[in-house]
Protein backbone atom coordinates (compact mmCIF):
# COMPACT_ATOMS: atom_id res chain seq x y z
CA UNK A 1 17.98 14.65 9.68
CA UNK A 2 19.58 15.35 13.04
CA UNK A 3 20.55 19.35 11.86
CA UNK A 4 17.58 20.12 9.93
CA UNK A 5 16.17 22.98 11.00
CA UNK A 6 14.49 24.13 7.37
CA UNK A 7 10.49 24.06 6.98
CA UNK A 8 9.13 21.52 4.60
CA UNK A 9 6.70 21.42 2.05
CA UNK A 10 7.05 17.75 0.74
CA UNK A 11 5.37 16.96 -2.60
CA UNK A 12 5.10 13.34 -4.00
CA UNK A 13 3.21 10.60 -6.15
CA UNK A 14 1.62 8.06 -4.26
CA UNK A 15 1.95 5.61 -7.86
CA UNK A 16 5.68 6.99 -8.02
CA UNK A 17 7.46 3.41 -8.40
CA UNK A 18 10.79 4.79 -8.89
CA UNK A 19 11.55 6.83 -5.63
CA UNK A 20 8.35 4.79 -3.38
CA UNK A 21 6.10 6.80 -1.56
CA UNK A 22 7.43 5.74 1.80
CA UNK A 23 10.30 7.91 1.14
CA UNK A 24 8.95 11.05 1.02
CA UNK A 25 6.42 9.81 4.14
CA UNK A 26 9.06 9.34 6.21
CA UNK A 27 11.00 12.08 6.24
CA UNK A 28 7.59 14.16 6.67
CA UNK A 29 6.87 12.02 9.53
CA UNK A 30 10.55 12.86 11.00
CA UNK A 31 10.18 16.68 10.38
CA UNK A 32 7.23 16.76 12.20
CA UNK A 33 8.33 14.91 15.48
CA UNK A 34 11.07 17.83 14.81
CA UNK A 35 8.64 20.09 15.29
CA UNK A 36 9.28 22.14 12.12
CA UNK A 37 6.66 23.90 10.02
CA UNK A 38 5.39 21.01 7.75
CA UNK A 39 3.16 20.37 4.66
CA UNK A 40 2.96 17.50 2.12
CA UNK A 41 1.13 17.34 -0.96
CA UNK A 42 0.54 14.05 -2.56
CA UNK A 43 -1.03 13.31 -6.30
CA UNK A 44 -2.42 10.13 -7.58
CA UNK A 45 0.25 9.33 -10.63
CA UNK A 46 3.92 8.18 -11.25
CA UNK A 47 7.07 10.06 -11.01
CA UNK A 48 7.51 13.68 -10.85
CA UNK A 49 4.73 16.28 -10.12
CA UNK A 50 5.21 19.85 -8.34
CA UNK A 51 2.05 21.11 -5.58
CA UNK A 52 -0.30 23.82 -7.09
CA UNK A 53 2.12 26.83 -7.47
CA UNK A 54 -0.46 29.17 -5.15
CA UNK A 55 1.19 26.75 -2.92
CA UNK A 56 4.71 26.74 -3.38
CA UNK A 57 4.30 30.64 -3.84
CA UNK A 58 3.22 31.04 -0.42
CA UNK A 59 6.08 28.25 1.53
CA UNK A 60 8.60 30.09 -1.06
CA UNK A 61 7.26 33.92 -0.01
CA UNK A 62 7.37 32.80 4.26
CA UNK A 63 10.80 30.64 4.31
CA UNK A 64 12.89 32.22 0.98
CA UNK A 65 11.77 36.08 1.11
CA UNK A 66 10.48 36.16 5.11
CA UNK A 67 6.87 37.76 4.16
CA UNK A 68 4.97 36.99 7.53
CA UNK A 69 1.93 35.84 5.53
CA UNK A 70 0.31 32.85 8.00
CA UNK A 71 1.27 30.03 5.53
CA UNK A 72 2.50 28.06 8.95
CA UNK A 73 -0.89 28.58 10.20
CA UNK A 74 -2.61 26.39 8.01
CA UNK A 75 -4.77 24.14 10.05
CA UNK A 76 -4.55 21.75 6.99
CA UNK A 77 -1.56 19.68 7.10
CA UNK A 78 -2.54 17.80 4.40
CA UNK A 79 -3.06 18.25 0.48
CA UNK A 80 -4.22 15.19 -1.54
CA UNK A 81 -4.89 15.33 -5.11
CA UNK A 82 -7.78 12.91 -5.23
CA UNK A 83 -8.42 10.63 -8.20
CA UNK A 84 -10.03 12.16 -10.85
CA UNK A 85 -9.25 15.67 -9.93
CA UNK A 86 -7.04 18.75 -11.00
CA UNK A 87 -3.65 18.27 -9.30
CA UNK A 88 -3.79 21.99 -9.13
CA UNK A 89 -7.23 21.54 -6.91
CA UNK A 90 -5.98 18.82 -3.89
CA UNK A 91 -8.29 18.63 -1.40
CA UNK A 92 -7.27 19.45 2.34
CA UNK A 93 -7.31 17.44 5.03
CA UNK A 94 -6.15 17.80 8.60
CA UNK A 95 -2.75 15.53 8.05
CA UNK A 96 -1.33 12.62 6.49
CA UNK A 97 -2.46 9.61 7.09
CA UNK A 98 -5.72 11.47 7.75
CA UNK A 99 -6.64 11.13 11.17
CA UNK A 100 -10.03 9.75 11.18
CA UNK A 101 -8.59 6.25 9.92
CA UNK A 102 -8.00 3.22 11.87
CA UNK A 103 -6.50 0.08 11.66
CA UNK A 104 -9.06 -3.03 10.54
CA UNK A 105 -7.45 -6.39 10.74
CA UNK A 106 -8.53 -8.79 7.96
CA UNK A 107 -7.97 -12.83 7.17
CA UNK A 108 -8.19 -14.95 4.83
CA UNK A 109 -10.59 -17.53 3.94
CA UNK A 110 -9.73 -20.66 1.94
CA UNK A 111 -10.09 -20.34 -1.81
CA UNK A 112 -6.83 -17.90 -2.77
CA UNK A 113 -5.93 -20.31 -5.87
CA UNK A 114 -9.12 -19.19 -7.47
CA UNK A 115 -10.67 -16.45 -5.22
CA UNK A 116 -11.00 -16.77 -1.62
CA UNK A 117 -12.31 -13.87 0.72
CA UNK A 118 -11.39 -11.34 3.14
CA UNK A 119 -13.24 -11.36 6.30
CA UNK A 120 -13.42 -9.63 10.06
CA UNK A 121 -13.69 -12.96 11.22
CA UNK A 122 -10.66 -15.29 12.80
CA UNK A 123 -10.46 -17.96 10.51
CA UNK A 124 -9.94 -22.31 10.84
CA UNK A 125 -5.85 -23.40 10.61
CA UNK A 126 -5.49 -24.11 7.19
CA UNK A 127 -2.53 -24.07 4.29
CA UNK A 128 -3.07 -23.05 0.70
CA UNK A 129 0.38 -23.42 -1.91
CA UNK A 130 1.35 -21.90 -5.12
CA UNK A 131 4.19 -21.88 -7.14
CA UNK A 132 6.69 -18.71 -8.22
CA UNK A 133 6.69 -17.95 -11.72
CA UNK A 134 8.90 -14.66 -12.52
CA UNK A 135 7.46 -14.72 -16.19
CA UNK A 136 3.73 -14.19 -15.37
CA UNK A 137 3.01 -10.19 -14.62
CA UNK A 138 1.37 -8.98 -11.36
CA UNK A 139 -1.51 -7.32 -13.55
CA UNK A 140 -2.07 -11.25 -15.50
CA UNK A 141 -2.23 -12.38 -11.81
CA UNK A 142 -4.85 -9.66 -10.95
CA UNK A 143 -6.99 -11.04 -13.29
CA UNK A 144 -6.41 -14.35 -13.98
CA UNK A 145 -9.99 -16.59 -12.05
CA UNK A 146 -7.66 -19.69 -11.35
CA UNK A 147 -4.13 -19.88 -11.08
CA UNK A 148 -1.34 -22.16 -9.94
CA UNK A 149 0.94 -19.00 -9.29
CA UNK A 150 -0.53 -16.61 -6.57
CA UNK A 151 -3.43 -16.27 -3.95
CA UNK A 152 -5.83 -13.77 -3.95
CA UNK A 153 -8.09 -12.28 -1.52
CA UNK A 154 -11.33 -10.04 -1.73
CA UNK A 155 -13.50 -8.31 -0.15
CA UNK A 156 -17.57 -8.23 -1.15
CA UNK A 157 -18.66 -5.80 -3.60
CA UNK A 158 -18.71 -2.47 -1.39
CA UNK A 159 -22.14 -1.11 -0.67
CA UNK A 160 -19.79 1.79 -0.23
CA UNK A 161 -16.66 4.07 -0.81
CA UNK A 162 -14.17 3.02 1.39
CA UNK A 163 -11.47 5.69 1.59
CA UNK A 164 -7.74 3.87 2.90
CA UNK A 165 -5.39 6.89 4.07
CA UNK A 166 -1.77 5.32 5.69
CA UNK A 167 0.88 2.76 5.71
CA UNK A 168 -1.18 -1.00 5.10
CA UNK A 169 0.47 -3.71 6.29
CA UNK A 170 0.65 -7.49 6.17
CA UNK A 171 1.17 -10.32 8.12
CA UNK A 172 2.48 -13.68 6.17
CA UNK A 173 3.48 -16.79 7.75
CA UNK A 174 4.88 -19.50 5.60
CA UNK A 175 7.23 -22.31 4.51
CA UNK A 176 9.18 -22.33 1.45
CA UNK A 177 10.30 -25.47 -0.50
CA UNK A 178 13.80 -23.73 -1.08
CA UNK A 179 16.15 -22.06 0.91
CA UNK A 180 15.11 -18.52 -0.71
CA UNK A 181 12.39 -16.96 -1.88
CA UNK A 182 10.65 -13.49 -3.06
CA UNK A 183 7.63 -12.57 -1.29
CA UNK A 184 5.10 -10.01 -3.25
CA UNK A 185 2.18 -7.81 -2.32
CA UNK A 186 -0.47 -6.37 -4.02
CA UNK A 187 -3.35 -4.76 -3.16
CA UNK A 188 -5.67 -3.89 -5.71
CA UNK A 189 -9.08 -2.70 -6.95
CA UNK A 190 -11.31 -5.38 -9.08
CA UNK A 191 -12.36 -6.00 -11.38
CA UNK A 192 -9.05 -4.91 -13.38
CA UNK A 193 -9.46 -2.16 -15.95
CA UNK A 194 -8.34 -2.71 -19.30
CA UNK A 195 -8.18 0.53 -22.11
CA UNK A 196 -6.24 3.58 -23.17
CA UNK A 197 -8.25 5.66 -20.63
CA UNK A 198 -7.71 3.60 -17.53
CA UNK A 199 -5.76 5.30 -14.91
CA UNK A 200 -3.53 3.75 -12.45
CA UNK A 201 -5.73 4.24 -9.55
CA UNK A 202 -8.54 2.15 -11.34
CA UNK A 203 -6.40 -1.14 -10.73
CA UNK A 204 -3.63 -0.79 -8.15
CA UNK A 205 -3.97 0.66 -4.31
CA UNK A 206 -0.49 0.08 -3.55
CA UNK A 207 2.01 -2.77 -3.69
CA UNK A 208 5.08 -4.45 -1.40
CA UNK A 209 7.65 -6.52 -0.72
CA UNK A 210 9.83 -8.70 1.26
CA UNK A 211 13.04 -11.32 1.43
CA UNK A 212 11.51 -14.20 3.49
CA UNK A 213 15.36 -13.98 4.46
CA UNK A 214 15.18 -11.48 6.49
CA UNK A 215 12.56 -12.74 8.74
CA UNK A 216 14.28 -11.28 12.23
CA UNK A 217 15.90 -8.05 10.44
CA UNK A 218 16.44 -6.04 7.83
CA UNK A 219 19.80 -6.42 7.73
CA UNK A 220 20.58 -9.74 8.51
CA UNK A 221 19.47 -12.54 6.35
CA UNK A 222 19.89 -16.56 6.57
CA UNK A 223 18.58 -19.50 4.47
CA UNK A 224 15.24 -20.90 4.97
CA UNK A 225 14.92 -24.00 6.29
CA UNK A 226 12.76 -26.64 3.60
CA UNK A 227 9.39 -26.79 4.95
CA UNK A 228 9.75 -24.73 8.45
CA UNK A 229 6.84 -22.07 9.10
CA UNK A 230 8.14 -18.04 9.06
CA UNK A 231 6.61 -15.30 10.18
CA UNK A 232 7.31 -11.82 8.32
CA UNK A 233 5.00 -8.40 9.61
CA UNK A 234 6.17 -5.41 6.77
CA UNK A 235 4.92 -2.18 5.48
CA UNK A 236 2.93 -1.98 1.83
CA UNK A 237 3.75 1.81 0.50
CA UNK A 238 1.37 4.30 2.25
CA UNK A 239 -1.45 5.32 -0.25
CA UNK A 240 -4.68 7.65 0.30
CA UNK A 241 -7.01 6.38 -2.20
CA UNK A 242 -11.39 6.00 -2.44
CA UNK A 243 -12.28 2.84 -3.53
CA UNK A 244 -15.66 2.99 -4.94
CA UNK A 245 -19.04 1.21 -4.07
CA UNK A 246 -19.27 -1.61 -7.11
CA UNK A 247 -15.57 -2.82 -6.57
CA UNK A 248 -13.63 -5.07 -4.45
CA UNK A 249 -10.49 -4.74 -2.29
CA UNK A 250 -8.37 -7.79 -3.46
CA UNK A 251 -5.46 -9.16 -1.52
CA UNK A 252 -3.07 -10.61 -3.72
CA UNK A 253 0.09 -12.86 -2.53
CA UNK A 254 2.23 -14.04 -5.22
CA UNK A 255 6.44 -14.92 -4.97
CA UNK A 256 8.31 -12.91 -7.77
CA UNK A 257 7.28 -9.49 -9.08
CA UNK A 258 8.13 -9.36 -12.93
CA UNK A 259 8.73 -5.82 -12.37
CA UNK A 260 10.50 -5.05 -9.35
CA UNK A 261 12.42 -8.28 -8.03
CA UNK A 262 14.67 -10.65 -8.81
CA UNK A 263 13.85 -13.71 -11.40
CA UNK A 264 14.36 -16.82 -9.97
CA UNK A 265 14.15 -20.18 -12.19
CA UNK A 266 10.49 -21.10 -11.99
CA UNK A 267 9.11 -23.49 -9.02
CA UNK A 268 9.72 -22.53 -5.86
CA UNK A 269 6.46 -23.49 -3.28
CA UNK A 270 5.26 -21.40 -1.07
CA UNK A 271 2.80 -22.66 1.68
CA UNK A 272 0.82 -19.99 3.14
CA UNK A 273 -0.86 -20.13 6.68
CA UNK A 274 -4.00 -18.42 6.60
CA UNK A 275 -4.63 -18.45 10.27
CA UNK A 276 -1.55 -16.91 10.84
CA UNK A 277 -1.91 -14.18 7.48
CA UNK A 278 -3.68 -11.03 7.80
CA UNK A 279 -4.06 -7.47 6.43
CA UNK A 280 -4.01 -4.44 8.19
CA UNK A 281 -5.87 -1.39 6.34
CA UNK A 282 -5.93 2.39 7.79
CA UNK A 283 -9.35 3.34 6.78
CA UNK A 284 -11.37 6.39 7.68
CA UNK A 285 -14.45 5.89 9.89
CA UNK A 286 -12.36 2.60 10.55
CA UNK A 287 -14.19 -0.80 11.46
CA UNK A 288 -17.75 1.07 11.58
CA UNK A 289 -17.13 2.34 7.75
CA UNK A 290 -15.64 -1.48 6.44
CA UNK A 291 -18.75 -2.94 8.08
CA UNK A 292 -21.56 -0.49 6.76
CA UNK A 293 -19.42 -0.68 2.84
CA UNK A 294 -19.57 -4.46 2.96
CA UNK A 295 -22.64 -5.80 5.08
């Protein structure tokens, strides 16, 4: 993006699992340290999906026809379609990630095979396993109660909306009994929604994924050595999404991800290090708003 020099009014799905969100995010975020007149629209469904035209008429009418009409003034940075609304009516906010959020670091407590917690508090050293299974879907995980085949995390039932706006990420540490293995990340709303009217937002926050690998880089991998501990920080796909008082934030760690990587045979073991595993959520009002939503 070294020569760009063109405004940019970005538009994208935050549930778009074809071209990921983080695309689109970071080539805002580059345009902007550019200094160029920016503006990004983001809806809550899949692939595809223009801004309101009233707003592509007015980007088109300043940077295609040079009508000096203010559009660059916009204090708003920021349109976000939000769940159940219009995607012709976003709602504007200063920028994107919205800048009252902070970071709020969150570990695990014991339990993950069935359910186990997520807590402010630093947790005792302590390993939990499961096994990869390629066959068994990341939604069956969701809501499976016990299972062999992931961990999952949650949060209390929220007292509160908590609204997440930015880039999540994770923290894993663990030891592999193979020399590779898939590493997958889901964060999700529960309890799951089944039914023809159930929209995407009602179950999945946002998802991610890693090659344990690459532990030092992205671009250089080795074999893992049987049994040794690895550390591996990455990005989840940035998301702006209200989850609502009455559900539960749930962590979910599992190997292979039917849909997006690789199928191994079945078996790998994965030991996960919960005092060395966290979660890192952007959320508005920050530690203050977690603690009132789940107190």
């Amino acid at each position: 993006m070294d020569n760009m020099k063109a405004a940019l009014l970005m538009s994208h799905g935050f549930n778009d699992w074809n071209v990921m969100p983080e695309h689109s995010y970071r080539i805002y975020k580059a345009a902007k340290e550019k200094a160029l007149p920016t503006q990004i629209y983001y809806h809550q469904n899949g692939h595809g999906g223009p801004p309101p035209t009233s707003m592509m008429n007015k980007w088109f009418t300043k940077y295609l026809h040079g009508i000096n009409n203010g559009v660059e003034n916009d204090e708003n940075k920021s349109y976000i379609v939000r769940e159940n609304d219009d995607p012709q009516m976003p709602t504007a906010y200063k920028d994107y990630p919205n800048p009252e959020a902070s970071d709020v670091i969150l570990n695990l407590t014991f339990g993950g095979t069935t359910i186990g917690g997520l807590t402010l508090n630093k947790v005792p050293v302590a390993g939990e396993m499961f096994s990869d299974d390629a066959s068994i879907s990341g939604s069956e995980h969701a809501q499976t109660t016990n299972s062999k085949n992931r961990l999952l995390y949650v949060t209390p039932k929220l007292k509160q909306d908590i609204h997440i706006s930015g880039v999540p990420k994770v923290t894993v540490t663990l030891a592999s009994s193979k020399p590779a293995a898939n590493l997958s990340v889901w964060l999700v709303s529960l309890p799951w929604q089944d039914g023809k009217d159930v929209k995407i937002t009602d179950n999945i926050i946002t998802r991610g994924w890693a090659d344990p690998k690459n532990h030092k880089s992205r671009t250089k991998e080795e074999d893992l050595v049987i049994g040794k501990d690895y550390t591996i920080t990455f990005d989840l796909q940035p998301d702006d999404q209200i989850i609502k008082a009455g559900q539960q934030i749930g962590f979910m760690i599992f190997s292979s991800d039917k849909e997006f990587t690789l199928h191994p045979k079945a078996g790998t073991e994965l030991t996960i290090k919960l005092d060395k595993t966290s979660l890192t959520l952007p959320i508005v009002g920050g530690l203050e708003s977690f603690k009132n939503a789940t107190n």
